[in-house]
Protein backbone atom coordinates (compact mmCIF):
# COMPACT_ATOMS: atom_id res chain seq x y z
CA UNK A 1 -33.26 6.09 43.05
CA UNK A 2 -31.77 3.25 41.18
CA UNK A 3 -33.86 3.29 38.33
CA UNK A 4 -32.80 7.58 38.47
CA UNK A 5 -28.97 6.41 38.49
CA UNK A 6 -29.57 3.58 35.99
CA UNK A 7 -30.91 5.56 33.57
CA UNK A 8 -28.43 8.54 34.12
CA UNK A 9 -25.74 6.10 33.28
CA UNK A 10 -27.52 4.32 30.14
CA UNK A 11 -27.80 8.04 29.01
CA UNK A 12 -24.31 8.55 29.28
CA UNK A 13 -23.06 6.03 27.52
CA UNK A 14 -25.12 6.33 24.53
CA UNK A 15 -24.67 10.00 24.26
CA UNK A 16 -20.76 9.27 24.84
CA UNK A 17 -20.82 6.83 22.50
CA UNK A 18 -23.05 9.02 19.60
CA UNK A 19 -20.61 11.60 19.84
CA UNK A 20 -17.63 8.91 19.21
CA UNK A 21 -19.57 7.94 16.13
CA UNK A 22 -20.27 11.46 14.59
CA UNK A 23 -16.68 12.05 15.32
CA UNK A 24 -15.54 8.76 13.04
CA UNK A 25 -13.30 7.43 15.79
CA UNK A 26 -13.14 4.67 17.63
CA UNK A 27 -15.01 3.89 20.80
CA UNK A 28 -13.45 0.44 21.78
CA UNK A 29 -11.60 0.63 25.16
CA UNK A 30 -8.47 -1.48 23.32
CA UNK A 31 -7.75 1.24 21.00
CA UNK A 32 -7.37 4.84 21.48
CA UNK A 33 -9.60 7.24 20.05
CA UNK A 34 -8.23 8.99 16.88
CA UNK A 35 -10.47 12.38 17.34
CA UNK A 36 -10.17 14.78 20.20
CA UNK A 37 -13.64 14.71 21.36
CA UNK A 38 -14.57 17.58 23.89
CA UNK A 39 -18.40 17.85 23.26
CA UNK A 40 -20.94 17.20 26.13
CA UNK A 41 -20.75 14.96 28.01
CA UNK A 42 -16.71 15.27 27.68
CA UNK A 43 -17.55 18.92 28.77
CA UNK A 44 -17.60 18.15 32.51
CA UNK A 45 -16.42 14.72 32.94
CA UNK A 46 -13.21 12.76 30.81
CA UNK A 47 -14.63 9.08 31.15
CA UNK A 48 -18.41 9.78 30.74
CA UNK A 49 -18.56 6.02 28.77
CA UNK A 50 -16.68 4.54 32.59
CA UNK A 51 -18.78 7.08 34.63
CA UNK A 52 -21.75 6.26 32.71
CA UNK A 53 -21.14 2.23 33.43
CA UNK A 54 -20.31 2.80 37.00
CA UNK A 55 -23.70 4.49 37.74
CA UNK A 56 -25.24 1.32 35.85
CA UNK A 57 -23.92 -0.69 38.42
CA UNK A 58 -24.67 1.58 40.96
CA UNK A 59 -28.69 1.95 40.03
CA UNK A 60 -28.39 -2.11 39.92
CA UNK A 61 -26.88 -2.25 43.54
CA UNK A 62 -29.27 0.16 45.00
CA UNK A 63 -32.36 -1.62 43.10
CA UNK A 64 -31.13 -4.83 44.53
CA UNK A 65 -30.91 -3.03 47.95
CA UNK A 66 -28.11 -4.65 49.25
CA UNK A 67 -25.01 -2.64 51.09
CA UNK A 68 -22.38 -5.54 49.45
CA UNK A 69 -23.73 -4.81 45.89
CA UNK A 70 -21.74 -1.51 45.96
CA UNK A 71 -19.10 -3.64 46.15
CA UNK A 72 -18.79 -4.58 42.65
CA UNK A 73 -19.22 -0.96 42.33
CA UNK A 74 -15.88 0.10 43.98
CA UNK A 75 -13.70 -2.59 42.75
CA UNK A 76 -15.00 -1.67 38.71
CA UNK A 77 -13.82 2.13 39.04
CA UNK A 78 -10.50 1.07 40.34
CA UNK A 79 -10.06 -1.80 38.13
CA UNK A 80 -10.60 0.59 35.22
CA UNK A 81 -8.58 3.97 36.47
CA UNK A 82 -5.73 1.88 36.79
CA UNK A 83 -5.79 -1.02 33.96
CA UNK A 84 -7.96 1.33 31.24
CA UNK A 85 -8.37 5.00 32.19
CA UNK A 86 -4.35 5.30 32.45
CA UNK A 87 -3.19 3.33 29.34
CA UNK A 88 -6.00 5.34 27.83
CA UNK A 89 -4.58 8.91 28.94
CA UNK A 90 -1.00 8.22 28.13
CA UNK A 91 -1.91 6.92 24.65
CA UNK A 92 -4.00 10.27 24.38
CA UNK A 93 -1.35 12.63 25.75
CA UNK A 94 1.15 11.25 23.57
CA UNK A 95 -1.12 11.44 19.97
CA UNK A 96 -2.95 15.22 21.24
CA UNK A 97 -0.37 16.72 23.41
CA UNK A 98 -0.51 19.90 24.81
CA UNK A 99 -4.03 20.43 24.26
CA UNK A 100 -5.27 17.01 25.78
CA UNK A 101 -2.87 18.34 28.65
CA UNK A 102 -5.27 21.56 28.68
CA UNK A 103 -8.34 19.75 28.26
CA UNK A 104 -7.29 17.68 31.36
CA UNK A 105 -6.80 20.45 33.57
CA UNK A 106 -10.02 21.63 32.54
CA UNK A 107 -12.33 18.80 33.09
CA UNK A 108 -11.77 16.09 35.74
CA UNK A 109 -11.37 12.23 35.02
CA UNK A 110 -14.68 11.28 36.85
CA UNK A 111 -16.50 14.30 37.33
């Protein structure tokens, strides 16, 4: 099972990050994105590159086999929907507008 969720997560984040490049924007966490990018994986989940990282973690903990490991786990997907995912979706909203509004209600943050 953690090698299962490992490798989800690896897949994620390259696929997140392939479609950043074909797109010709950025994919640092610093700066916001200057594409709208709404091709799978951003299809069914808004933070596939965080979602993909958390289930790295979470293959590690469960590979390790140790209940504290998922620890690390919970405090890395608040740490990031408050200090990253939030800077992130105001910076978004204010360059997209009404259609990253949309695109939110469509498709959650995490999944």
């Amino acid at each position: 099972m953690g090698w299962l969720l490992l490798a989800v997560g690896l897949t994620l984040d390259l696929a997140s990050l392939l479609r950043f490049l074909r797109a010709r924007t950025n994919a640092l966490p610093f700066r916001p994105a200057s594409a709208f990018v709404v091709r799978w994986p951003y299809v069914w989940t808004r933070n596939p590159m965080y979602l993909g990282l958390a289930l790295v973690l979470a293959g590690l903990a469960v590979w390790v086999g140790n209940a504290t490991c998922v620890l690390p786990v919970a405090a890395f997907v608040a740490y990031i929907a408050r200090f990253q995912i939030a800077p992130e979706e105001r910076a978004l909203r204010a360059r997209f507008g009404e259609s990253y509004d949309a695109y939110c209600r469509r498709v959650g943050r995490w999944l």
